[in-house]
PDB file of N, CA and C in Angstrom:
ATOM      1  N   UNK A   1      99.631 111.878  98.487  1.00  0.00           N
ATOM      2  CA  UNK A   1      99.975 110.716  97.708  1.00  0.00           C
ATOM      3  C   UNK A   1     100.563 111.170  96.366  1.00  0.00           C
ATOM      4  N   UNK A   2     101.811 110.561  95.755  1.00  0.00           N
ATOM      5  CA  UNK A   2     102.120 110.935  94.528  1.00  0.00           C
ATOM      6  C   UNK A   2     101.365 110.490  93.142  1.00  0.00           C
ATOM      7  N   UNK A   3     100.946 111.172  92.380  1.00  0.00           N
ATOM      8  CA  UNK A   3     100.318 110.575  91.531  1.00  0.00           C
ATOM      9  C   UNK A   3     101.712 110.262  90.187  1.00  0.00           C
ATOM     10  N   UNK A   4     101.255 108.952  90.147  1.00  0.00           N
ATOM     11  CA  UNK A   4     102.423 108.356  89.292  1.00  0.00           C
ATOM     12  C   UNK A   4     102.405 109.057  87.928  1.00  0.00           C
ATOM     13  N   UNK A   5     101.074 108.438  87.608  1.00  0.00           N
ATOM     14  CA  UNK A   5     100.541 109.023  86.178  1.00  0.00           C
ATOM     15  C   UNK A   5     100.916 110.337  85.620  1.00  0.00           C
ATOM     16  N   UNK A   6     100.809 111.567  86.851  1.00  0.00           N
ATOM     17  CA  UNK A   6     100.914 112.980  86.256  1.00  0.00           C
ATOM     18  C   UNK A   6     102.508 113.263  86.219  1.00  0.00           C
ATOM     19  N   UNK A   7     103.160 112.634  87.066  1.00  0.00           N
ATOM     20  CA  UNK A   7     104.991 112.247  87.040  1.00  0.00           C
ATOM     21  C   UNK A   7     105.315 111.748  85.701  1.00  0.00           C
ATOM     22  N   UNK A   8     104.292 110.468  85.388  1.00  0.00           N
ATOM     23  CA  UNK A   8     104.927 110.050  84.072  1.00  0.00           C
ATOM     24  C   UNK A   8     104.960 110.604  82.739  1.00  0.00           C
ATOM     25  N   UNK A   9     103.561 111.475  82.531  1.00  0.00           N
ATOM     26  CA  UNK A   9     103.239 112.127  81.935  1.00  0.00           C
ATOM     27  C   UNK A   9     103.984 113.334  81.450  1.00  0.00           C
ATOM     28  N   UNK A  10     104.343 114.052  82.577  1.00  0.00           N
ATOM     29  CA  UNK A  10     105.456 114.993  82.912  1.00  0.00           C
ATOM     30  C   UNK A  10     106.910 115.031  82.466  1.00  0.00           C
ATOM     31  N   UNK A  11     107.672 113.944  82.751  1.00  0.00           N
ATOM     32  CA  UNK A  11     108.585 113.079  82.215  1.00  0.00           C
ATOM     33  C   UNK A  11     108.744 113.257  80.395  1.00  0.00           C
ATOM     34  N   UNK A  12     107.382 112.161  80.221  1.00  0.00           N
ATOM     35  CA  UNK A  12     107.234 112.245  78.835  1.00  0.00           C
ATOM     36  C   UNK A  12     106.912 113.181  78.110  1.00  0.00           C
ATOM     37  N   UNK A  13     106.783 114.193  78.418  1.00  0.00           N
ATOM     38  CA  UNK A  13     106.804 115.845  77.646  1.00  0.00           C
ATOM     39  C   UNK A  13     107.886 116.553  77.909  1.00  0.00           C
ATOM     40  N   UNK A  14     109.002 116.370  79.130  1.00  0.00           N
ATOM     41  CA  UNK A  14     109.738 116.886  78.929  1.00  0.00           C
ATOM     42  C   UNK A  14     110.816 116.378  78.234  1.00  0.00           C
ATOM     43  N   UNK A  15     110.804 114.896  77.916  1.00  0.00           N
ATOM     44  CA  UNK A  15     111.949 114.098  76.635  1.00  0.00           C
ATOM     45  C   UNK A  15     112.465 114.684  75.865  1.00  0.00           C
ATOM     46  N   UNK A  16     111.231 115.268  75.275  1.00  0.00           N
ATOM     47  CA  UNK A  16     111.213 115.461  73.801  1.00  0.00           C
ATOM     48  C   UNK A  16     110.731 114.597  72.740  1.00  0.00           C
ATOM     49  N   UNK A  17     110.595 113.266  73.460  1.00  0.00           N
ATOM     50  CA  UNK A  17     110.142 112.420  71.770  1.00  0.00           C
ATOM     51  C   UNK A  17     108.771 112.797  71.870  1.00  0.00           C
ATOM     52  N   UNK A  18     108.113 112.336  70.691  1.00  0.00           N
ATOM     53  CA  UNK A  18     107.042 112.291  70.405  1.00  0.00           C
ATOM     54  C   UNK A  18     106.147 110.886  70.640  1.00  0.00           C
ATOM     55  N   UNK A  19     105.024 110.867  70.976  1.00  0.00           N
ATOM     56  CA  UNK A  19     104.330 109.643  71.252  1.00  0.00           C
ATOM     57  C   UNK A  19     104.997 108.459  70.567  1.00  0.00           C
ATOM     58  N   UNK A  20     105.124 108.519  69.234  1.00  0.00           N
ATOM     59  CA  UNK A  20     104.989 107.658  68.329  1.00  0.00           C
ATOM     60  C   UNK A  20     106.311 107.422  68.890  1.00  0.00           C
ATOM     61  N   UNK A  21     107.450 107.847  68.871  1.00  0.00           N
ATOM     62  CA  UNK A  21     108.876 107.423  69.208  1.00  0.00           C
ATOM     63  C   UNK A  21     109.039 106.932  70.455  1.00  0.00           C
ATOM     64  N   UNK A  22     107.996 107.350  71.913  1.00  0.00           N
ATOM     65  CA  UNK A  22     108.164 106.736  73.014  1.00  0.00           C
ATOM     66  C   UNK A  22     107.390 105.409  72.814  1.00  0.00           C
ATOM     67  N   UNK A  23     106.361 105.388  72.198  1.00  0.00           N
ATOM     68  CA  UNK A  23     105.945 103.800  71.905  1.00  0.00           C
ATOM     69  C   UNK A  23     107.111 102.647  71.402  1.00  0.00           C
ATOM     70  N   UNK A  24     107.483 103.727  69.969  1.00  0.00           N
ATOM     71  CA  UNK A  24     108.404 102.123  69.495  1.00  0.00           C
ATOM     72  C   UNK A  24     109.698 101.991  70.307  1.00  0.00           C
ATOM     73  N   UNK A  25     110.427 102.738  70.837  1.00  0.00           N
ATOM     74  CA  UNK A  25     111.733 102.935  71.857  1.00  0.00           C
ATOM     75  C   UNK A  25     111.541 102.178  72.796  1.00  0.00           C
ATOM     76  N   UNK A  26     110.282 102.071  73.539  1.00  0.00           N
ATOM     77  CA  UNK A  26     109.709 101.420  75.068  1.00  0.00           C
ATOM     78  C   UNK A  26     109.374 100.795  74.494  1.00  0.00           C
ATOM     79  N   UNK A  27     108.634  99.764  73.416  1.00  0.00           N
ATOM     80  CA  UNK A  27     108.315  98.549  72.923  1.00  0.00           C
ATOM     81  C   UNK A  27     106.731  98.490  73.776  1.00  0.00           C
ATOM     82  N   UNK A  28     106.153  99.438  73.738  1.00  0.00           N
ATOM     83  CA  UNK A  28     104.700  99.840  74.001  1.00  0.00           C
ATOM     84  C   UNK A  28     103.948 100.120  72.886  1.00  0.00           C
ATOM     85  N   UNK A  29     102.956 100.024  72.698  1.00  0.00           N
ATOM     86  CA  UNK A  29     101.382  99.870  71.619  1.00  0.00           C
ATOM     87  C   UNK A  29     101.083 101.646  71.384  1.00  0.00           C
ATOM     88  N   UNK A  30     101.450 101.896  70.185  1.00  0.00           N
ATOM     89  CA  UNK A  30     101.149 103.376  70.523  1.00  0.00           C
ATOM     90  C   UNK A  30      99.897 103.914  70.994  1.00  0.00           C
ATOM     91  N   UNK A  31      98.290 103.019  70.404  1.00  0.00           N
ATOM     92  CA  UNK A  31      97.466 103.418  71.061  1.00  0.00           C
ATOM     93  C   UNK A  31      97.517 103.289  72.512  1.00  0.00           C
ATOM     94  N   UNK A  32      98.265 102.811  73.223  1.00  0.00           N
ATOM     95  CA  UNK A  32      98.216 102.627  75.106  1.00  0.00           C
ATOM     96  C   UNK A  32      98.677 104.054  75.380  1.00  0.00           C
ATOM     97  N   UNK A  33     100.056 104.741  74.785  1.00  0.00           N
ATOM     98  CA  UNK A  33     101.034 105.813  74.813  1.00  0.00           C
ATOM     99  C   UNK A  33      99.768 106.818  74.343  1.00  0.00           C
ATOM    100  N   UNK A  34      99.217 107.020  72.913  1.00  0.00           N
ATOM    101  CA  UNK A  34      98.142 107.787  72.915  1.00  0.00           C
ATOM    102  C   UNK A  34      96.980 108.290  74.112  1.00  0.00           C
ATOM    103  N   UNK A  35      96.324 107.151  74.695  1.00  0.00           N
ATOM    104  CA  UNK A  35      95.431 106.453  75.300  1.00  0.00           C
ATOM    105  C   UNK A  35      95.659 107.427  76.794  1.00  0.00           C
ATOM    106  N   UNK A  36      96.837 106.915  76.966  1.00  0.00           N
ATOM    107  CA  UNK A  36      97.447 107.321  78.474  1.00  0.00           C
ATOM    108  C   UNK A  36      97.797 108.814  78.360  1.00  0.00           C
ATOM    109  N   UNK A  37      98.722 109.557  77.635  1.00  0.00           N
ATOM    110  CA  UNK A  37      98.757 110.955  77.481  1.00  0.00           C
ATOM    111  C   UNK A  37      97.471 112.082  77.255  1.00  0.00           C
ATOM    112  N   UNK A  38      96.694 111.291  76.231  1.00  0.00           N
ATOM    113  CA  UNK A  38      95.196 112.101  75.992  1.00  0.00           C
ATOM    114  C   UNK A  38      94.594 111.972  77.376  1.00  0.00           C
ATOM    115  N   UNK A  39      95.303 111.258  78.318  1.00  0.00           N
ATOM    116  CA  UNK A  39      94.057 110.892  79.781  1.00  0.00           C
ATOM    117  C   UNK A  39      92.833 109.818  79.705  1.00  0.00           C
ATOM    118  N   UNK A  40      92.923 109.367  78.490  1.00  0.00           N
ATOM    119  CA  UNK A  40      91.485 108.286  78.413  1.00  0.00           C
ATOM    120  C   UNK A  40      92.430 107.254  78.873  1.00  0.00           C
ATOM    121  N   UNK A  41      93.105 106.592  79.635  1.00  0.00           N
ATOM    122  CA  UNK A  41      93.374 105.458  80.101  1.00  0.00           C
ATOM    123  C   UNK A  41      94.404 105.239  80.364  1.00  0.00           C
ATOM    124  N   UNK A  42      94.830 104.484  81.740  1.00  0.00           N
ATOM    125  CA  UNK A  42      95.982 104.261  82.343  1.00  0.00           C
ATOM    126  C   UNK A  42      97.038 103.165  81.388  1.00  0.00           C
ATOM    127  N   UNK A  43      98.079 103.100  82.208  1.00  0.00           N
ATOM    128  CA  UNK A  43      98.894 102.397  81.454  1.00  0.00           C
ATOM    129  C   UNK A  43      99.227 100.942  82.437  1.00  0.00           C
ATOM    130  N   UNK A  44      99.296  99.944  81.874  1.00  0.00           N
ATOM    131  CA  UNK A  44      99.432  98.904  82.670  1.00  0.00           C
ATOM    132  C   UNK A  44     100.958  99.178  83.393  1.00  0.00           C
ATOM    133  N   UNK A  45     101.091  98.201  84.569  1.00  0.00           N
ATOM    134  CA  UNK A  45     102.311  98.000  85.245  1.00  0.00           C
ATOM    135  C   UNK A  45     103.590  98.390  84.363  1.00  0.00           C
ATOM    136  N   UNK A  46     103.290  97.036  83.724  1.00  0.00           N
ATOM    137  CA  UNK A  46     104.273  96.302  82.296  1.00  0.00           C
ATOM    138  C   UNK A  46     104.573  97.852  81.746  1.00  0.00           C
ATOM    139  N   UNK A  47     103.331  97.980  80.969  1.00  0.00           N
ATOM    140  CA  UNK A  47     103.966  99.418  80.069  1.00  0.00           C
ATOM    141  C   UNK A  47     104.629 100.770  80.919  1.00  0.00           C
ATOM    142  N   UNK A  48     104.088 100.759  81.948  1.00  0.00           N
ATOM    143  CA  UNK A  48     104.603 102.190  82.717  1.00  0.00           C
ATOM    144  C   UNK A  48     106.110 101.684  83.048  1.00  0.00           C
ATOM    145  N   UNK A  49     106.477 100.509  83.139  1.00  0.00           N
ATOM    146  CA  UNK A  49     107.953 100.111  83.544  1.00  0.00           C
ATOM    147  C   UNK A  49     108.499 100.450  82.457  1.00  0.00           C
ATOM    148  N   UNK A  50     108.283  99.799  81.536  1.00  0.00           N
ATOM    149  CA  UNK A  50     108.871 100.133  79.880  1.00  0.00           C
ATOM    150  C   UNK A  50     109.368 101.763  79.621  1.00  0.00           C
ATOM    151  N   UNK A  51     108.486 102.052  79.639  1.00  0.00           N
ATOM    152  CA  UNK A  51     108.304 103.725  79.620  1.00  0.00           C
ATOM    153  C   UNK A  51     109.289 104.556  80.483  1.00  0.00           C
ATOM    154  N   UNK A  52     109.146 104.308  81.834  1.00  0.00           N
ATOM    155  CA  UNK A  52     110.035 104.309  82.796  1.00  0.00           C
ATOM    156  C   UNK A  52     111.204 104.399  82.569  1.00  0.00           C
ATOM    157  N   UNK A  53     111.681 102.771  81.981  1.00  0.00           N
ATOM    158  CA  UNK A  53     113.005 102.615  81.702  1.00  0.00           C
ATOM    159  C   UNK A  53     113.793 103.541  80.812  1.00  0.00           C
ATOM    160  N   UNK A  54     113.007 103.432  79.604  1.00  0.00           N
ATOM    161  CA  UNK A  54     113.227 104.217  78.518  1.00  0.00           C
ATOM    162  C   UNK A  54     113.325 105.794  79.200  1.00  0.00           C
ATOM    163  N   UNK A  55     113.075 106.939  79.635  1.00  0.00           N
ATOM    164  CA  UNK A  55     113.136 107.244  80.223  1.00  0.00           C
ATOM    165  C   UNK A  55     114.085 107.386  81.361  1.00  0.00           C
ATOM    166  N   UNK A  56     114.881 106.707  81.955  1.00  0.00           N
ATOM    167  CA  UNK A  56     115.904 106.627  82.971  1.00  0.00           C
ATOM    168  C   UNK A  56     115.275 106.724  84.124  1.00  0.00           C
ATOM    169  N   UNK A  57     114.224 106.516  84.615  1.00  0.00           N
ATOM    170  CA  UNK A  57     113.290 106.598  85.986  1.00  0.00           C
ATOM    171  C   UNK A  57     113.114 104.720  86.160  1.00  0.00           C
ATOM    172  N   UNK A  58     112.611 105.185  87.320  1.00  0.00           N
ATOM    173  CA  UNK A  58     112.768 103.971  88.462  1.00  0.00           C
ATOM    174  C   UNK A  58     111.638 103.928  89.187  1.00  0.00           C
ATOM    175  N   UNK A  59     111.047 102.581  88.802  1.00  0.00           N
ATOM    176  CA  UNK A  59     109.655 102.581  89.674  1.00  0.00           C
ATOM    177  C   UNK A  59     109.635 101.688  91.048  1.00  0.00           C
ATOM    178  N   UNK A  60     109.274 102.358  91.891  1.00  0.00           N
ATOM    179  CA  UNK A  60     109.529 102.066  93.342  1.00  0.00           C
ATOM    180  C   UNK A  60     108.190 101.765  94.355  1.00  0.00           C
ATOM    181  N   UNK A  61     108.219 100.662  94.906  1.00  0.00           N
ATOM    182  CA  UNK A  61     107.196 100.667  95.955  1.00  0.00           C
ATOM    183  C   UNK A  61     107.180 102.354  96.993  1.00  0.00           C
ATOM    184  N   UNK A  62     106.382 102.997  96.913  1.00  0.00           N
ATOM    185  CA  UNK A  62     106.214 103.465  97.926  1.00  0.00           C
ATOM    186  C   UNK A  62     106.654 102.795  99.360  1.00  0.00           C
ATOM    187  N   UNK A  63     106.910 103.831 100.558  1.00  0.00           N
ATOM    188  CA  UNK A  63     107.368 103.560 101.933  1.00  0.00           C
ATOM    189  C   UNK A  63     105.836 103.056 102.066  1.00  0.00           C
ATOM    190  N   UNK A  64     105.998 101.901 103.147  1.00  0.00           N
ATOM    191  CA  UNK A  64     104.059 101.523 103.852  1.00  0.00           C
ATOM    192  C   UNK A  64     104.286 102.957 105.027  1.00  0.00           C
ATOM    193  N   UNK A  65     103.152 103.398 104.900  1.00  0.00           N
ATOM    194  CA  UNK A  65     102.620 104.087 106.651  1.00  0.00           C
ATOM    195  C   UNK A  65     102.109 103.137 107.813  1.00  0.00           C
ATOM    196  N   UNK A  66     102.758 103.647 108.514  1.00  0.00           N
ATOM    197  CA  UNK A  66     102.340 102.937 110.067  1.00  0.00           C
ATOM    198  C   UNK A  66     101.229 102.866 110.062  1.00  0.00           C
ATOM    199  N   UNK A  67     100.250 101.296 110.518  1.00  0.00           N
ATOM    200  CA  UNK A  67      98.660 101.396 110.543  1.00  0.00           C
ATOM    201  C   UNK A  67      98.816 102.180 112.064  1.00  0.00           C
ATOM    202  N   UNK A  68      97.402 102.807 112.503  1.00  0.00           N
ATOM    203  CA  UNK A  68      97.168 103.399 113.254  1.00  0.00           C
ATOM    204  C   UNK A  68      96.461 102.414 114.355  1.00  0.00           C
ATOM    205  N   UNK A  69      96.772 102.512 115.738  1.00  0.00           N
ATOM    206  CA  UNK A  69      95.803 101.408 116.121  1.00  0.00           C
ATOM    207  C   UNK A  69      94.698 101.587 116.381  1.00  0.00           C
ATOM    208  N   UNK A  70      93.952 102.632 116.332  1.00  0.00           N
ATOM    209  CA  UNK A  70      92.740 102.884 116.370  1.00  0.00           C
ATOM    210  C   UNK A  70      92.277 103.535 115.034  1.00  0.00           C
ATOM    211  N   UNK A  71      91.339 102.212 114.405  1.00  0.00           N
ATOM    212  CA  UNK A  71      90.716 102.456 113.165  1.00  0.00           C
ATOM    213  C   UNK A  71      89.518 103.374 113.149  1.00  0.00           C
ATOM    214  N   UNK A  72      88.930 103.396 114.448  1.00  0.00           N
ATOM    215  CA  UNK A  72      87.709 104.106 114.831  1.00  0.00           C
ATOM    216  C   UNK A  72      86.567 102.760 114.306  1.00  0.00           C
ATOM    217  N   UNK A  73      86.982 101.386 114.099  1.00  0.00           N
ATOM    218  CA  UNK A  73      86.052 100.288 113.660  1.00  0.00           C
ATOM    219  C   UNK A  73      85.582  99.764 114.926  1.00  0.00           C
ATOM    220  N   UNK A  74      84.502  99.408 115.334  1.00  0.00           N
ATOM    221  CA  UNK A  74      83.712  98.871 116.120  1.00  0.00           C
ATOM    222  C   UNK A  74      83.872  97.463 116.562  1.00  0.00           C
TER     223      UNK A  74
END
């Protein structure tokens, strides 16, 4: 599974801005941008799109996987 978070994270260190500049650029709360980089807390939908954008990335539903027909459920 891709983890979004460590992508976004990733992203945002390789920019170059600094927290404070990806907050006001993305029109995000710098404590969320703090919050989310230190690892104490995710970033909502809303803000990870923002971020995203700013950024030049594109947030995408994942492909669904085929359910399996045997769940092994009773």
């Amino acid at each position: 599974m891709v983890d979004l978070g460590k992508q976004l994270r990733e992203a945002i260190q390789r920019s170059g801005l600094n927290r404070k500049q990806v907050a006001d650029r993305a029109g995000v709360a710098y404590c969320a941008i703090h919050g989310f980089m230190s690892g104490e807390r995710g970033l909502t939908l809303d803000s990870a799109s923002k971020v995203a954008e700013l950024l030049g990335l594109e947030l995408r539903p994942a492909k669904r996987r085929k359910a399996r027909a045997n769940h092994g459920w009773s």
